[in-house]
Each structure stands twice: as structure tokens, then as C-alpha cells.
C-alpha atoms as a PDB file:
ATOM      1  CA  UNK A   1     -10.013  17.988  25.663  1.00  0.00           C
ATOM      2  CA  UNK A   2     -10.463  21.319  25.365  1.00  0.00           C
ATOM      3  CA  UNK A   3      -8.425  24.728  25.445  1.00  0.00           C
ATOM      4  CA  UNK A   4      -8.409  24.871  29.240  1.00  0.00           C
ATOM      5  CA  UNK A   5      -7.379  21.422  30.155  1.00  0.00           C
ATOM      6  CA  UNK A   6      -5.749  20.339  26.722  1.00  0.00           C
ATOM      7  CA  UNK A   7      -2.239  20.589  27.916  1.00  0.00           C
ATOM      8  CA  UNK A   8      -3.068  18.515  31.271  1.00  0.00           C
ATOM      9  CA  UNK A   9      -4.825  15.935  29.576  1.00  0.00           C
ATOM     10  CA  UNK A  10      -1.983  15.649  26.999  1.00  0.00           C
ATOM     11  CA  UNK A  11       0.262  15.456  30.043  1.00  0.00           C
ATOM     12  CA  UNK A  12      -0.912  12.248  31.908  1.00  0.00           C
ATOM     13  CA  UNK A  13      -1.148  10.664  28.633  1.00  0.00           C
ATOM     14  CA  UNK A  14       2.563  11.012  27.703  1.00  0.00           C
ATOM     15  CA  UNK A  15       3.094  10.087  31.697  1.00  0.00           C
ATOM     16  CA  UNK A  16       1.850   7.043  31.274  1.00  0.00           C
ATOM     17  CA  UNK A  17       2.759   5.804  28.064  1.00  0.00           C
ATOM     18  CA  UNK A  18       6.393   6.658  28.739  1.00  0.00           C
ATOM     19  CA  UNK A  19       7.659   3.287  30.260  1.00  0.00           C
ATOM     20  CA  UNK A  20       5.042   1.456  28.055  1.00  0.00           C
ATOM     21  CA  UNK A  21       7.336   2.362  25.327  1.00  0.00           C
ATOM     22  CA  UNK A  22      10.776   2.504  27.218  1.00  0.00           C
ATOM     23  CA  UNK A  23      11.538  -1.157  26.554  1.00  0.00           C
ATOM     24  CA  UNK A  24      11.045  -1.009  22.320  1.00  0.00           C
ATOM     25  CA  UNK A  25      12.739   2.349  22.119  1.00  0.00           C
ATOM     26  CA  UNK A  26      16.061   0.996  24.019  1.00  0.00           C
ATOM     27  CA  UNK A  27      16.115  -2.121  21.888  1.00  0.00           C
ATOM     28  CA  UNK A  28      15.794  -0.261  18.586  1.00  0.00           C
ATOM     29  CA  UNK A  29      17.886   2.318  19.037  1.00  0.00           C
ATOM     30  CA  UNK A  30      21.763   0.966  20.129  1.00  0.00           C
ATOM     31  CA  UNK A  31      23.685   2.763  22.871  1.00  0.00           C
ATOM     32  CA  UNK A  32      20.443   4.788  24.133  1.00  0.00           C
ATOM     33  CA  UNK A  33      21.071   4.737  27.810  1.00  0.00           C
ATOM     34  CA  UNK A  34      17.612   5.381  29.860  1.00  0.00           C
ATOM     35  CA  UNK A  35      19.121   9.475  30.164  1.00  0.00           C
ATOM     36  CA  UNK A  36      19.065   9.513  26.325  1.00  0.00           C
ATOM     37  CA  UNK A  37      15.790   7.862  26.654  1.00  0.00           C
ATOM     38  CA  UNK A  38      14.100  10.231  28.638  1.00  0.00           C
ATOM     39  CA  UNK A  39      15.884  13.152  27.079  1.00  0.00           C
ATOM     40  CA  UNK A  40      14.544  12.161  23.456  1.00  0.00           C
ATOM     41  CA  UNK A  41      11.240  11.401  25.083  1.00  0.00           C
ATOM     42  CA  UNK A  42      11.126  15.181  26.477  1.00  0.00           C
ATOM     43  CA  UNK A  43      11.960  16.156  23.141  1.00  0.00           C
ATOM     44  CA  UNK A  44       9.155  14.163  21.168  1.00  0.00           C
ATOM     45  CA  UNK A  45       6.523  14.331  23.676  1.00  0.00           C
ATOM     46  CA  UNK A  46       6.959  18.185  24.035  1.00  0.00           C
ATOM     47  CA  UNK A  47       6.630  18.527  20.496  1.00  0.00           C
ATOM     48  CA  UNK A  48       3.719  16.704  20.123  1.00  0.00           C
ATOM     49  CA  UNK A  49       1.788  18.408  22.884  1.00  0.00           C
ATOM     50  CA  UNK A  50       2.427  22.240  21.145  1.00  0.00           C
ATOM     51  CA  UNK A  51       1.146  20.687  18.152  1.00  0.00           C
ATOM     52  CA  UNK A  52      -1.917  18.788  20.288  1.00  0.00           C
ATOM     53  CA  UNK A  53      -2.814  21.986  21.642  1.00  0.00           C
ATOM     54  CA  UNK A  54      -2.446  24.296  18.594  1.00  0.00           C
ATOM     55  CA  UNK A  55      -4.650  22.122  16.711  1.00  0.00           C
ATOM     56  CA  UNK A  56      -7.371  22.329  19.314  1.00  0.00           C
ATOM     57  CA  UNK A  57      -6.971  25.893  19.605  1.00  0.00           C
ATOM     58  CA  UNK A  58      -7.282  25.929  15.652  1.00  0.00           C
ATOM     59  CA  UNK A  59     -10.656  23.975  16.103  1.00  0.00           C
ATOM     60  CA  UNK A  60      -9.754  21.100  15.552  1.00  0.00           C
ATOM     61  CA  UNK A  61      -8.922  21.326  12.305  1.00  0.00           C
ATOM     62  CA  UNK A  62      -7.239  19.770   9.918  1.00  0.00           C
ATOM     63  CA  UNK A  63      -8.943  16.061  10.438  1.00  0.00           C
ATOM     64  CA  UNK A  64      -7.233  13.984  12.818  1.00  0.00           C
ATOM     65  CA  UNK A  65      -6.238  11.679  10.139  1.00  0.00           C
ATOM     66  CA  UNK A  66      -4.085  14.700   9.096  1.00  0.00           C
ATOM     67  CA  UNK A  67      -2.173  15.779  12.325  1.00  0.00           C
ATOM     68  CA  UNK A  68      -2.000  11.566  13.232  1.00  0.00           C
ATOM     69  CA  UNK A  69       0.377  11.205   9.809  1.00  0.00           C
ATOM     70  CA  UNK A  70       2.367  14.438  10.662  1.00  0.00           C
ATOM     71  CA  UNK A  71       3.205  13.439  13.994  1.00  0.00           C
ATOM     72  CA  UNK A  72       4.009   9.932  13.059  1.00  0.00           C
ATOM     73  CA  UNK A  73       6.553  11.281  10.553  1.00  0.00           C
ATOM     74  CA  UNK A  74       8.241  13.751  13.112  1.00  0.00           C
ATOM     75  CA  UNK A  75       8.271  10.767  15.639  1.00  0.00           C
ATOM     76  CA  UNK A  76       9.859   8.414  13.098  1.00  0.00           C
ATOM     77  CA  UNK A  77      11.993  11.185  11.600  1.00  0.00           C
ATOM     78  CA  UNK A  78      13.423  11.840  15.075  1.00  0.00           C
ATOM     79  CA  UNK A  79      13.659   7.728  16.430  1.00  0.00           C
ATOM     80  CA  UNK A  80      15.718   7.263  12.880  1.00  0.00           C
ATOM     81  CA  UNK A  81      18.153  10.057  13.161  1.00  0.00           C
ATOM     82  CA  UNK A  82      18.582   9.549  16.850  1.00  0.00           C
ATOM     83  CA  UNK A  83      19.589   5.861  15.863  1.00  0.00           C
ATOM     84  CA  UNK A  84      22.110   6.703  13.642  1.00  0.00           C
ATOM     85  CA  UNK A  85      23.292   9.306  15.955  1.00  0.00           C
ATOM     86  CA  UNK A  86      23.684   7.680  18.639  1.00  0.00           C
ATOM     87  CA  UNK A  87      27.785   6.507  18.271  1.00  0.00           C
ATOM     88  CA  UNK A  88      28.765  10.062  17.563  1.00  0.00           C
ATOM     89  CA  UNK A  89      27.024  11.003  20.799  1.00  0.00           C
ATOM     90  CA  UNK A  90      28.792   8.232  22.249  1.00  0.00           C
ATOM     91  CA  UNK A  91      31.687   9.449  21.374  1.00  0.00           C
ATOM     92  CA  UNK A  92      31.559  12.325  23.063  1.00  0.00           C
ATOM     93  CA  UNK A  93      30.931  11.204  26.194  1.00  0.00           C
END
């Protein structure tokens, strides 16, 4: 991956995890119908490309190890609260 191709590469990979992980998603979190899901998988996957490619255009730095645990938060952070947000949502429909 580099600066030219970093945001294709990034691309197919969210492609083709995204109905790897369909299935998990829509059991944990109740109520998601499969618009919510790909909505919220827009959402997280978009965000973790603009940090993908800032970091290589940064050089690759901080260590992966670094940008693996603040992505994992963000996901998490955003799964949970989606979760609990999902009946209000709900509601409004």
C-alpha cells in the first residue's frame, strides 16, 4: 500500500469483509435491519480508511500496534452505542 493506491487497496478489503461480518453484527446488535447494517458499515469503514490513508501519508507512523488499538476502540465505541441506540431509532421509524 502506498499513497497512490492506498485508498483502492483499503477499498476491496472493506468489500470483501463486509458480508463476512454481516451475520455477527445483526445478531449483536437487536433491531439492526441489513439498511442499518450497511449504513453503520459506511460509517465505520469510511472512517477507518481516512485514518488508513493518513497514517500512510504520515509514513507510517505511529507503529501499527498503535493505529490497530485506536481503531478497535472507535469500532467498538460505535458497535456499543449503535446497540443501545438502536430502539430509539426504532422508534422513529
Amino acid at each position: 500500500m502506498n499513497k497512490k493506491n492506498g485508498s483502492q487497496c483499503v477499498g476491496r478489503i472493506f468489500a470483501s469483509l463486509k458480508e463476512a461480518i454481516r451475520p455477527t453484527v445483526m445478531r449483536e446488535i437487536k433491531m439492526i435491519t441489513n439498511d442499518d447494517f450497511d449504513y453503520l458499515y459506511a460509517y465505520i469503514t469510511t472512517g477507518i480508511s481516512g485514518i488508513l490513508i493518513l497514517w500512510v501519508e504520515k509514513g507510517m507512523n505511529p507503529d501499527t500496534s498503535v493505529i490497530e488499538k485506536s481503531i478497535l476502540a472507535m469500532v467498538n465505541k460505535s458497535r456499543l452505542q449503535m446497540a443501545e441506540e438502536m430502539p430509539n431509532i426504532w422508534a422513529m421509524k
